[in-house]
Protein backbone atom coordinates (compact mmCIF):
# COMPACT_ATOMS: atom_id res chain seq x y z
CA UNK A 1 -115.02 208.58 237.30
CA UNK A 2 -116.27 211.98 236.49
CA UNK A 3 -113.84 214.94 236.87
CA UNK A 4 -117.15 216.76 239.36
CA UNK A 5 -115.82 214.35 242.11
CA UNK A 6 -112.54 216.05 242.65
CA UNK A 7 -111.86 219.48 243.14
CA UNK A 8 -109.29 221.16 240.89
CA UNK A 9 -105.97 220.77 243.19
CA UNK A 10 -106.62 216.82 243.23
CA UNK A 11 -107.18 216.76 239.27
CA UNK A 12 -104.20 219.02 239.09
CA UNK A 13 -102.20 216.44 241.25
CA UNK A 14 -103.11 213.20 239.74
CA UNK A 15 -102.14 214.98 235.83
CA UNK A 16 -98.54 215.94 237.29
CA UNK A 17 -98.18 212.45 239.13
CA UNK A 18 -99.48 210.87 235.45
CA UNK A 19 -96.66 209.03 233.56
CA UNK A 20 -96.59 211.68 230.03
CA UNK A 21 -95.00 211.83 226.80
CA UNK A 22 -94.22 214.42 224.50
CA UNK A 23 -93.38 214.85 220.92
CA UNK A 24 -93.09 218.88 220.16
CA UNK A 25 -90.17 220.03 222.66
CA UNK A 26 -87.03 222.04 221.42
CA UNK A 27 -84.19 221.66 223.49
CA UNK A 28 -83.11 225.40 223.47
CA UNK A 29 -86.33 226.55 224.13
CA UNK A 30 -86.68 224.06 227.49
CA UNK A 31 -83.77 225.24 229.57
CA UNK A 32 -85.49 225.94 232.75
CA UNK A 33 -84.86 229.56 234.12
CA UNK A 34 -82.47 228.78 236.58
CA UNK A 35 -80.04 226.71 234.19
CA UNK A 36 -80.66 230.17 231.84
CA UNK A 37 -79.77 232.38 234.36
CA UNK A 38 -76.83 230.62 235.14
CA UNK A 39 -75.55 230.06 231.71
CA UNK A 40 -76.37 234.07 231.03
CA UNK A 41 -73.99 234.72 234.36
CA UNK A 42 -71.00 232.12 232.70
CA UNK A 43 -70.59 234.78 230.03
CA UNK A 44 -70.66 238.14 232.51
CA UNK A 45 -74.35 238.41 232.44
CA UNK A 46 -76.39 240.34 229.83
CA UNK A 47 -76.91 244.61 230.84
CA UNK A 48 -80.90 243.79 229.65
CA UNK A 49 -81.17 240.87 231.89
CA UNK A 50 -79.51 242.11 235.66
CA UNK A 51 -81.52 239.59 237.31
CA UNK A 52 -83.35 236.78 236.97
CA UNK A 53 -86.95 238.26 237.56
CA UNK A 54 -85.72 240.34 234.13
CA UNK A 55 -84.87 237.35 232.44
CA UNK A 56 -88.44 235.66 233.51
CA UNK A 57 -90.05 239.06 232.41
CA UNK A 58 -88.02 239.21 228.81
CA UNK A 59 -88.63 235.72 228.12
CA UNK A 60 -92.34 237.13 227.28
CA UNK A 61 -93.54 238.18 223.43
CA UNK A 62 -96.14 240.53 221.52
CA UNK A 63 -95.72 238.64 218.13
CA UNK A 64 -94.08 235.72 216.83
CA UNK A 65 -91.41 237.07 215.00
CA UNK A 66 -90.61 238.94 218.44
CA UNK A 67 -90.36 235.08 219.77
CA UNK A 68 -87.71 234.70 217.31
CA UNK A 69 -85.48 237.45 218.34
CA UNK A 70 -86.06 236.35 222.02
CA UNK A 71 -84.85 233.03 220.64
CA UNK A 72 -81.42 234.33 218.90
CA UNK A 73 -80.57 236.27 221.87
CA UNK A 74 -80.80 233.31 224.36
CA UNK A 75 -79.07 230.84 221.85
CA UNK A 76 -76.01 233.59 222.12
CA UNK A 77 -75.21 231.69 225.95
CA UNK A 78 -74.94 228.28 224.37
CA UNK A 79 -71.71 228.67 222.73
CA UNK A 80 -69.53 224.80 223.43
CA UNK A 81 -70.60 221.49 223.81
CA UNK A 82 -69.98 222.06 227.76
CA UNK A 83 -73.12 223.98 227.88
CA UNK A 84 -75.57 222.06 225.92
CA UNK A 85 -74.37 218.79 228.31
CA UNK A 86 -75.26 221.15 230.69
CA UNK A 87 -78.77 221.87 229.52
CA UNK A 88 -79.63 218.78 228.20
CA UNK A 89 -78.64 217.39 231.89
CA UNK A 90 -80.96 220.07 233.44
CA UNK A 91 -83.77 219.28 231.04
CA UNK A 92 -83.65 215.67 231.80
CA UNK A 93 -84.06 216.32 235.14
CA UNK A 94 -87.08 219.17 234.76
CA UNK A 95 -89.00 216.36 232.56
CA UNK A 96 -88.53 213.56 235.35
CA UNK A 97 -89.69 216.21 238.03
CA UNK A 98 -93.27 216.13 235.82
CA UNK A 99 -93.48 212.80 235.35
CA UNK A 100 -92.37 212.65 231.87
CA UNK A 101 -91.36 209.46 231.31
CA UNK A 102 -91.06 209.63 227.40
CA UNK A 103 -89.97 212.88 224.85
CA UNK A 104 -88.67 213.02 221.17
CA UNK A 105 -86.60 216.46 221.39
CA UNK A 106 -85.55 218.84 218.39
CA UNK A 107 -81.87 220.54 217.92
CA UNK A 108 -80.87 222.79 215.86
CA UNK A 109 -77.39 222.26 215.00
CA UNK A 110 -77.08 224.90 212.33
CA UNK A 111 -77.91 227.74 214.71
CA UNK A 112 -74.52 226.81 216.43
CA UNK A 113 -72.22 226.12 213.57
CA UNK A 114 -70.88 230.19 214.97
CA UNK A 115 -69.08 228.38 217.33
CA UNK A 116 -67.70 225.84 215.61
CA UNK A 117 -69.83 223.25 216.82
CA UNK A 118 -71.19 220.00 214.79
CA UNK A 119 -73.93 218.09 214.75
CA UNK A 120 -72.18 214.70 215.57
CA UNK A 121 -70.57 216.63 218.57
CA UNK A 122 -73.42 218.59 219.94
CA UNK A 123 -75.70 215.36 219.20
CA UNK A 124 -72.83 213.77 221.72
CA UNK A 125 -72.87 216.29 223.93
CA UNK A 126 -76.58 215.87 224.35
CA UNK A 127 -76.96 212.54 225.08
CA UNK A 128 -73.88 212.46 227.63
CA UNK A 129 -76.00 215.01 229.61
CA UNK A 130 -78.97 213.04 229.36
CA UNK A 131 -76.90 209.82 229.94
CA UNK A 132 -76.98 211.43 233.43
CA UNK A 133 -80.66 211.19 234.76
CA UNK A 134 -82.22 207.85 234.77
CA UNK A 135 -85.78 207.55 234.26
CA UNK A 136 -86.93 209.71 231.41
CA UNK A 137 -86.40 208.27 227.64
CA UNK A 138 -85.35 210.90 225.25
CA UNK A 139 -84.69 210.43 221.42
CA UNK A 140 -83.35 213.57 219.29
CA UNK A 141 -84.81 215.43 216.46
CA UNK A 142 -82.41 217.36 214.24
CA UNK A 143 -84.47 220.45 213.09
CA UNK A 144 -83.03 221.68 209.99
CA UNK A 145 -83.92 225.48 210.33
CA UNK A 146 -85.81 226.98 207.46
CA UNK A 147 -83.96 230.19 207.51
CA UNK A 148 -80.97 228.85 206.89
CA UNK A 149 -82.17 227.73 203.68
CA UNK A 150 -81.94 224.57 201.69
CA UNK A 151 -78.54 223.35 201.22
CA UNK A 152 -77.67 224.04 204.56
CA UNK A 153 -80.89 222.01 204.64
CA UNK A 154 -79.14 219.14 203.01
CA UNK A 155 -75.57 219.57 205.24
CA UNK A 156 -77.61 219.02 208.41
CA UNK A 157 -79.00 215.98 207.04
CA UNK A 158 -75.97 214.53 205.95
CA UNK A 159 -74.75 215.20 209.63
CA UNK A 160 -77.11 213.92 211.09
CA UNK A 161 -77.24 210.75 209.39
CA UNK A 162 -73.78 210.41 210.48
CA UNK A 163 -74.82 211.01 214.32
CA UNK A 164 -77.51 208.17 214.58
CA UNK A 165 -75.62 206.05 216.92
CA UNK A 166 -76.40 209.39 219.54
CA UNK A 167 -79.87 209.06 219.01
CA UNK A 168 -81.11 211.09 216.28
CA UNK A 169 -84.20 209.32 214.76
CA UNK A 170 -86.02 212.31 212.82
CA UNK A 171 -85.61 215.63 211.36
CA UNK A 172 -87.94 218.72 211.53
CA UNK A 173 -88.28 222.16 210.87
CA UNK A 174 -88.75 225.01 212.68
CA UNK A 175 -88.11 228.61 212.10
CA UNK A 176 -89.49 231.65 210.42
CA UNK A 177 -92.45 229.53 208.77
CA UNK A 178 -93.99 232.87 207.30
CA UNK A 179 -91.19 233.54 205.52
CA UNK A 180 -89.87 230.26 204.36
CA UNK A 181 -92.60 227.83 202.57
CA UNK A 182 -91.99 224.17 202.32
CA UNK A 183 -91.79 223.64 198.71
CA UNK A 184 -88.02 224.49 198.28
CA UNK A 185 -87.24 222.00 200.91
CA UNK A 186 -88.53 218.71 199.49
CA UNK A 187 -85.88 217.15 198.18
CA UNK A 188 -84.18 217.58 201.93
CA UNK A 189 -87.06 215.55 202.98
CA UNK A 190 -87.10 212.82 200.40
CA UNK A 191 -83.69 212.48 200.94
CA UNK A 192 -83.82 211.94 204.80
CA UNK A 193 -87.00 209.49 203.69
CA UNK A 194 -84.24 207.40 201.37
CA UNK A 195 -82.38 207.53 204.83
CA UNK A 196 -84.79 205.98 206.91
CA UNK A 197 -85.61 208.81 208.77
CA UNK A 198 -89.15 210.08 210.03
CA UNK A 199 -89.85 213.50 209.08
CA UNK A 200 -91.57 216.31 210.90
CA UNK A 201 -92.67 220.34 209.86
CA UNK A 202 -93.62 223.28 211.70
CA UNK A 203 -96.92 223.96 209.50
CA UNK A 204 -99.97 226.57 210.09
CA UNK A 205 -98.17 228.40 212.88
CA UNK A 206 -97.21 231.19 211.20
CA UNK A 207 -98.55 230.90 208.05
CA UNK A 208 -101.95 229.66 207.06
CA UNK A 209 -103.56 226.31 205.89
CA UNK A 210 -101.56 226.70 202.67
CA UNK A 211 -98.39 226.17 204.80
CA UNK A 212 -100.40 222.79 205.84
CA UNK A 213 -101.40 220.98 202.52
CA UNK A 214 -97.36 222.45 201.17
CA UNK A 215 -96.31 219.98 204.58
CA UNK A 216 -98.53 217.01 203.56
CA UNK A 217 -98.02 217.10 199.83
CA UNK A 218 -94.52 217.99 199.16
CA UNK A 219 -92.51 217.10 202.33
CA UNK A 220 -94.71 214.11 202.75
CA UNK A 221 -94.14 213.99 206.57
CA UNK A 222 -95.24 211.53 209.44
CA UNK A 223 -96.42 214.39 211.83
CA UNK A 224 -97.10 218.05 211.49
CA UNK A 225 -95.70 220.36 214.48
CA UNK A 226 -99.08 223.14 214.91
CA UNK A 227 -101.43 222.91 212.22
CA UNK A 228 -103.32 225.63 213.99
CA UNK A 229 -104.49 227.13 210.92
CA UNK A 230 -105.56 223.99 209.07
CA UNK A 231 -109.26 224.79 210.33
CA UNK A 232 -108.98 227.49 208.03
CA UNK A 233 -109.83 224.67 204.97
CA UNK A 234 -112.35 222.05 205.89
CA UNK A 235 -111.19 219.77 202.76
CA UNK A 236 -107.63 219.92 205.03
CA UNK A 237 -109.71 218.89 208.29
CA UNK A 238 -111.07 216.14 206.59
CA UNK A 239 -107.46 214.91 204.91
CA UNK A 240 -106.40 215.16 208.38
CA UNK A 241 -108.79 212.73 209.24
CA UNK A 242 -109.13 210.16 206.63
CA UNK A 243 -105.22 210.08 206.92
CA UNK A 244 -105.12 210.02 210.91
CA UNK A 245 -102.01 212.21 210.31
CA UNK A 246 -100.71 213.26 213.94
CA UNK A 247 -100.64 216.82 215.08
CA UNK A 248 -98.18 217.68 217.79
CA UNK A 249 -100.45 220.02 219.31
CA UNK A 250 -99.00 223.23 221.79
CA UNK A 251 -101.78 225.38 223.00
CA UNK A 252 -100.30 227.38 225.27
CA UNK A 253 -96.79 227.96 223.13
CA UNK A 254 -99.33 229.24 220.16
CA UNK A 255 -101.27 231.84 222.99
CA UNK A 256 -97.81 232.94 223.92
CA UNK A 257 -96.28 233.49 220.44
CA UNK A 258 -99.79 235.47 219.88
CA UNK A 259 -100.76 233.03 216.84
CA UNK A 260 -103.61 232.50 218.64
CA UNK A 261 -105.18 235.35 220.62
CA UNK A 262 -106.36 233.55 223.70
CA UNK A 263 -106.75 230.34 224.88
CA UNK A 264 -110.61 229.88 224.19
CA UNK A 265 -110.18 230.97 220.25
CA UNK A 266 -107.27 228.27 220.07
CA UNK A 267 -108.87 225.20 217.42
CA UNK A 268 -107.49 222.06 219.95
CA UNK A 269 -111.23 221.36 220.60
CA UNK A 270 -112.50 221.41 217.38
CA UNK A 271 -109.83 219.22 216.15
CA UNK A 272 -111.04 216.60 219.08
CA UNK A 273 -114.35 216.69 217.73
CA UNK A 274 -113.69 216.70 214.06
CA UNK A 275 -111.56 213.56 215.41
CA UNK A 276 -107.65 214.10 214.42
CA UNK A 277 -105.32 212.34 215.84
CA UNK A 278 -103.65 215.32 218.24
CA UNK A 279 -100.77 215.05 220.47
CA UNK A 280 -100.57 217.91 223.37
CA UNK A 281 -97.32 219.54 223.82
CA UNK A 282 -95.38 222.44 225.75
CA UNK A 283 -92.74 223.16 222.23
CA UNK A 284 -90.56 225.73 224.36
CA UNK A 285 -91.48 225.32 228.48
CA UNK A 286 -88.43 227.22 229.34
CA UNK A 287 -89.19 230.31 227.73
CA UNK A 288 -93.20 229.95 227.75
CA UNK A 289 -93.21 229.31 231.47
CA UNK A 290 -95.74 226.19 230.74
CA UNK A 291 -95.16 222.53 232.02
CA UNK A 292 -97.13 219.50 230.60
CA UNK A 293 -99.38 219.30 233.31
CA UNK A 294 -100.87 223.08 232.41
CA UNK A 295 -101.29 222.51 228.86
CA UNK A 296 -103.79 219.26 230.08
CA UNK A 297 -105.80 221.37 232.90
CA UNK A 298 -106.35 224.19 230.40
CA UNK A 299 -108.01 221.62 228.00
CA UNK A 300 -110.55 220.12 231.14
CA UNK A 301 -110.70 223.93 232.19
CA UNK A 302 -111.18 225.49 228.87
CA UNK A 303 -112.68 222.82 226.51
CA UNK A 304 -113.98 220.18 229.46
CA UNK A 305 -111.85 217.44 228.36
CA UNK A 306 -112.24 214.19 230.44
CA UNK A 307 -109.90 212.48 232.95
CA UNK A 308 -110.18 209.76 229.64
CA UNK A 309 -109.85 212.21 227.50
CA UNK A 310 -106.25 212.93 228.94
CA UNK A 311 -105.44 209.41 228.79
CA UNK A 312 -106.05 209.07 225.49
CA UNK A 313 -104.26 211.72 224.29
CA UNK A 314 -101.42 210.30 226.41
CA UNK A 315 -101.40 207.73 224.54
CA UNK A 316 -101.80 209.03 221.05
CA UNK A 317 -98.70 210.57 221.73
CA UNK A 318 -97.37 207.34 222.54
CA UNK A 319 -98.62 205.84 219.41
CA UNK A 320 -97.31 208.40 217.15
CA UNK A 321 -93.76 208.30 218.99
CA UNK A 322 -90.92 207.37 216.91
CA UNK A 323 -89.33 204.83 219.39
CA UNK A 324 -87.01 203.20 217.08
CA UNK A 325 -86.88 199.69 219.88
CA UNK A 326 -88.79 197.11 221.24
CA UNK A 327 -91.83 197.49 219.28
CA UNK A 328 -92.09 201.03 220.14
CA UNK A 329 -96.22 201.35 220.84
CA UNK A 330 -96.94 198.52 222.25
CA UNK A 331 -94.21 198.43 224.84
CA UNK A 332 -94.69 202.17 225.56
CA UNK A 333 -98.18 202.01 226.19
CA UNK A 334 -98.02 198.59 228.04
CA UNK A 335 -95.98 200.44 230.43
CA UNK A 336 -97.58 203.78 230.58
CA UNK A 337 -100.87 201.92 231.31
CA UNK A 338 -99.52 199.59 233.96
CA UNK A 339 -97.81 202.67 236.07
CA UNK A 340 -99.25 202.76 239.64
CA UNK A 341 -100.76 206.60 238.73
CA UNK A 342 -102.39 205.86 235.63
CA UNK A 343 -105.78 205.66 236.92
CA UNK A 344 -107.65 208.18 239.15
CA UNK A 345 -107.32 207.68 243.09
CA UNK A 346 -109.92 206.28 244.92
């Protein structure tokens, strides 16, 4: 059916009743506000933040490193493994809320190591607080943290490896991109290869289509996280093709973070013509103030994508998942496409 037979609130409905999946979603950085707030009150508030239309209005940013401060400061709260089964608990349930039914989530365990926590006991921690919402299926990402540098790197790795049985079934890396290329880290990632695990970057978000081709030729990884700037090389575009290499997509995270100016100038279109294999994602809801279902009505608002089109990228995210049981894809999709909201209403 064409989307000119329903006005925008019905289109807007049937996306949030949709079963989705997401691959690009940092646990930190999807605490919703109110879980924030009350974490930020455990430890006797914050003088910058008195209430929580303050903490709404800080949780905004001019540039990206000025994302990355934000990002310290509201990692401070987190500081035992109390809290992050609290969060992870509260996550769970803001996914389910939106119908998202499937999401591969990074952590970043060296960020916490302050407080004496590990990454076998804040991977634990996790998964006992999603162990309490039924309904949503969420694997872990351990997110090695460029800016920590490589042989911290390596230590994470080695952790995680040892904190499988929680879930873990990838790294990535996030971080200060501009700062930190990917070259120094590739022995990290053909080590966590030799490991069995599937590998992910953060790659032309803060640094250019360089940052890109340094992701595909010396990390050799399964998915890039961004890519925005790989339309900056067509030769890239066309790699990106020929090697269907998945793109976890997050157009309104990269409008926020000011990577991209606006909406319109962001390259998600393009890259659905040029035909790469894109995933759409919301990277850090909690402090972007975006859920799943905006990120899809900007594309049919912005770029005219089709009620199909949706589906399909649905599923591409299903198809690149990482779902280390049952045959991941096939099962995932067989029940994604069999869910009672899958098609338009009538």
């Amino acid at each position: 059916m064409a989307t000119h037979q329903y006005d925008e609130s019905q289109i807007a409905q049937w996306i949030h009743n949709l079963p989705k999946a997401e691959l690009h979603l940092h646990l930190e950085g999807a605490i919703p506000l109110g879980a924030l707030w009350e974490l930020i009150q455990k430890y006797d508030g914050d003088p910058s933040t008195p209430t929580r239309e303050a903490l709404r209005d800080r949780l905004t940013y001019n540039t990206f490193p000025d994302f990355i401060e934000t990002w310290i400061w509201k990692n401070g709260f987190l500081r035992t493994y109390d809290d992050f089964q609290f969060i992870a608990k509260a996550i769970a349930e803001d996914l389910l809320r939106q119908n998202i039914l499937y999401a591969e989530m990074f952590f970043s365990p060296s960020r916490f190591s302050e407080h004496g926590l590990t990454t076998k006991g804040l991977a634990q921690a996790i998964r006992s607080g999603f162990d309490k919402v039924a309904g949503v299926e969420l694997w872990l990402i351990a997110d090695l943290v460029r800016d920590h540098g490589p042989i911290r790197a390596e230590q994470t790795l080695e952790e995680a490896a040892d904190a499988r049985e929680f879930g873990i079934v990838g790294i990535g890396m996030g971080g200060s991109e501009h700062l930190h290329p990917p070259k120094p880290f590739a022995k990290v990632y053909a080590e966590a290869r030799r490991l069995g695990f599937k590998t992910s970057v953060h790659a032309g978000e803060a640094a250019g289509s360089e940052s890109v081709w340094g992701a595909l030729q010396d990390l050799e990884v399964d998915r890039i996280g961004h890519a925005t700037r790989a339309r900056e090389d067509i030769a890239l575009l066309e790699h990106l093709e020929k090697e269907a290499t998945p793109l976890e997509l997050c157009p309104l995270s990269n409008v926020a973070t000011g990577v991209i100016p606006s909406y319109k100038d962001h390259p998600v279109h393009q890259y659905w013509q040029h035909g790469l294999n894109i995933t759409i994602n919301t990277d850090d809801p909690g402090m972007f103030h975006n859920h799943l279902t905006d990120e899809y009505m900007g594309l049919m608002d912005h770029f005219h994508f089709s009620p199909d089109d949706i589906r399909q990228l649905i599923l591409n995210a299903l198809e690149c998942s990482w779902r280390p049981t049952n045959g991941p894809q096939s099962s995932l999709t067989k029940q994604f496409q069999s869910h009672p909201n899958w098609k338009l209403p009538q």
